[in-house]
Protein backbone atom coordinates (compact mmCIF):
# COMPACT_ATOMS: atom_id res chain seq x y z
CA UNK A 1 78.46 92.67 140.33
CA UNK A 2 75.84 90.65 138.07
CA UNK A 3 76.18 93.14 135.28
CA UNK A 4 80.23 92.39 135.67
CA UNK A 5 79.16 89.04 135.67
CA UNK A 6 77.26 88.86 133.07
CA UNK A 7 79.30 91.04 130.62
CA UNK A 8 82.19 88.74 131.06
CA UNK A 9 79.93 86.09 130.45
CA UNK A 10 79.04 87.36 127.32
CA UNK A 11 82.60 88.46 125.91
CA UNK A 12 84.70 85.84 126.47
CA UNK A 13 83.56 83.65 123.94
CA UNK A 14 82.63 86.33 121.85
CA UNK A 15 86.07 87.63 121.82
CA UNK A 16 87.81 83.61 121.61
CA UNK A 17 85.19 83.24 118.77
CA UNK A 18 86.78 86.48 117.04
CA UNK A 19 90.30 85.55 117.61
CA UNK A 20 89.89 82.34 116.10
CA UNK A 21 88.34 84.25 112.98
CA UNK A 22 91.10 87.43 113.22
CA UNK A 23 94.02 84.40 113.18
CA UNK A 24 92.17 82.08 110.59
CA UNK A 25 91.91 85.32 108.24
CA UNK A 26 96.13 86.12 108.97
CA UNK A 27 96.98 82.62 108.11
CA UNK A 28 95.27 82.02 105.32
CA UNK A 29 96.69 85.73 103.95
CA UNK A 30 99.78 84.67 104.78
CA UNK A 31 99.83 81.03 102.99
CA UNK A 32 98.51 82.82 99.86
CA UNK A 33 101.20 85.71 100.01
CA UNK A 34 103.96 82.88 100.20
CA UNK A 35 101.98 81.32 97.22
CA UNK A 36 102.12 84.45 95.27
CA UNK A 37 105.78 84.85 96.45
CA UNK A 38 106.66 81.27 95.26
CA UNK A 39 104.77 81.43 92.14
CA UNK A 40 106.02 84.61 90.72
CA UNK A 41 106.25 85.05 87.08
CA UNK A 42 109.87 85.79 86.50
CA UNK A 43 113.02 84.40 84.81
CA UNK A 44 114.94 81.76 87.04
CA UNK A 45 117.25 81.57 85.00
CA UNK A 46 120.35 82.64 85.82
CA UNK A 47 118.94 84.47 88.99
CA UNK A 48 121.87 83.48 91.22
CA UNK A 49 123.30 86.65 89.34
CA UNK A 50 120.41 88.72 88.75
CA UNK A 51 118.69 92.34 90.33
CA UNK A 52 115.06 91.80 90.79
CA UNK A 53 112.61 95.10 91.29
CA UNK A 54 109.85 94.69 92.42
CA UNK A 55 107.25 97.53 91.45
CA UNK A 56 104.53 97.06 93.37
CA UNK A 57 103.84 94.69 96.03
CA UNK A 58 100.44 93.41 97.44
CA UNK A 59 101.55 93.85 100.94
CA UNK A 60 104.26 94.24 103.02
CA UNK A 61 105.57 90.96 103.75
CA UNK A 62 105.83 90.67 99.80
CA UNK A 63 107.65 93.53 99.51
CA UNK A 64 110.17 93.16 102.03
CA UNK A 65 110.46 89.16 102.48
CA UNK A 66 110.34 87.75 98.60
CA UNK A 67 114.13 86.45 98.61
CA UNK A 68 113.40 84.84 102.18
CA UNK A 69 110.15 83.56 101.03
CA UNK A 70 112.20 82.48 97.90
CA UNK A 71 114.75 80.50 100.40
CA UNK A 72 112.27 78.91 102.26
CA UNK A 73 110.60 77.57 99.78
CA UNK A 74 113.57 75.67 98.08
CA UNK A 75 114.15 78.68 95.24
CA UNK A 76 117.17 80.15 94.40
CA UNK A 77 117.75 84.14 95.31
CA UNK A 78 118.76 86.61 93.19
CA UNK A 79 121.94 89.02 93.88
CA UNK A 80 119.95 91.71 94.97
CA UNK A 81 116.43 92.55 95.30
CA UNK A 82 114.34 95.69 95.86
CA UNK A 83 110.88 96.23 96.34
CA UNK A 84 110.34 99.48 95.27
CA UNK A 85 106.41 100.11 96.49
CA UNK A 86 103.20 98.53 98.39
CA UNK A 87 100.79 101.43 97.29
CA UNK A 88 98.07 100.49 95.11
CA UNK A 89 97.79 102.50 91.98
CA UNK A 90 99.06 103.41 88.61
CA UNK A 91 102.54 103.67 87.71
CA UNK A 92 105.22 104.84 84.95
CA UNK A 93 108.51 102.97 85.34
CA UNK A 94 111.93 104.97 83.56
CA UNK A 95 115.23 103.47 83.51
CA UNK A 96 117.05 107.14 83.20
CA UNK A 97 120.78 105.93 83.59
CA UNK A 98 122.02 102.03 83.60
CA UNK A 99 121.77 102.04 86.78
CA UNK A 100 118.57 104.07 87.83
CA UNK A 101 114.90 103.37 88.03
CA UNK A 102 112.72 106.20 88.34
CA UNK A 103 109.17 105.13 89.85
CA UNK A 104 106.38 107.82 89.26
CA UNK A 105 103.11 107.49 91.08
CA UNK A 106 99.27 108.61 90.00
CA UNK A 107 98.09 107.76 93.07
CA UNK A 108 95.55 110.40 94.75
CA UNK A 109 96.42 109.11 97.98
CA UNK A 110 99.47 108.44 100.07
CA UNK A 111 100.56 107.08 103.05
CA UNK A 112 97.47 105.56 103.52
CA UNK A 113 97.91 101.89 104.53
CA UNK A 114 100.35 99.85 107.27
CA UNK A 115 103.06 99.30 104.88
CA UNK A 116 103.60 102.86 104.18
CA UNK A 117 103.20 103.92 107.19
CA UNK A 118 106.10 102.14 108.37
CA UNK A 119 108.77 105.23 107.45
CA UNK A 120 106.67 108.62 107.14
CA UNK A 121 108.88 111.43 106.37
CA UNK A 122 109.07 114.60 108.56
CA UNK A 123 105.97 116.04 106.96
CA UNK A 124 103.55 113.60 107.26
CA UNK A 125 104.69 113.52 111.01
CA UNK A 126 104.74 116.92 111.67
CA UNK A 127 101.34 117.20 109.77
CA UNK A 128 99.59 113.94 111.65
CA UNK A 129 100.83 115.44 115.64
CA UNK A 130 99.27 118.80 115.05
């Protein structure tokens, strides 16, 4: 019962202490995502009408939220917008009709963070359960 006792003791305010460092960490990634998001070099002009791509995001709130970010912060949205990857790496980028992108990767690795994790195809499952 003292060992119960004194292990509680010793973990609750390591593990408040940790929160409060885990949450300080998210926040302060997330305030300089929306900065990113906000400051983004592109043409305003005109984007009302416009079809953004982004390549490569940082993360996945960038790739997925820019327009909303965009809104929130006062900016105007474009017509569409895609976010075409969150994978760090090295890229080649060919427009092959007017209306196609083609996005080739050099990565060596795949699949390897939260953001791409989110949709695995039936490969990576059936490869990951075995």
């Amino acid at each position: 019962f003292v060992a119960s006792l004194a292990l509680v003791g010793w973990h609750l305010p390591l593990s408040a202490v940790r929160s409060r460092l885990y949450m300080g960490d998210m926040i302060n990634g997330h305030r300089r995502e929306i900065r990113m998001a906000r400051d983004a070099a592109i043409d305003r002009q005109d984007i009302a009408s416009a079809r953004v791509v982004l390549v490569a995001a940082v993360d996945g709130q960038t790739l997925l939220y820019t327009p909303l970010i965009w809104r929130q912060q006062g900016l105007a949205t474009p017509r569409a917008f895609m976010g075409l990857t969150a994978t760090a790496g090295l890229y080649r980028l060919r427009r092959t009709e007017t209306s196609v992108l083609v996005l080739e990767g050099f990565a060596t690795e795949y699949l390897a963070h939260e953001p791409e994790m989110m949709f695995p195809g039936s490969a990576t499952r059936s490869r990951s359960t075995g």
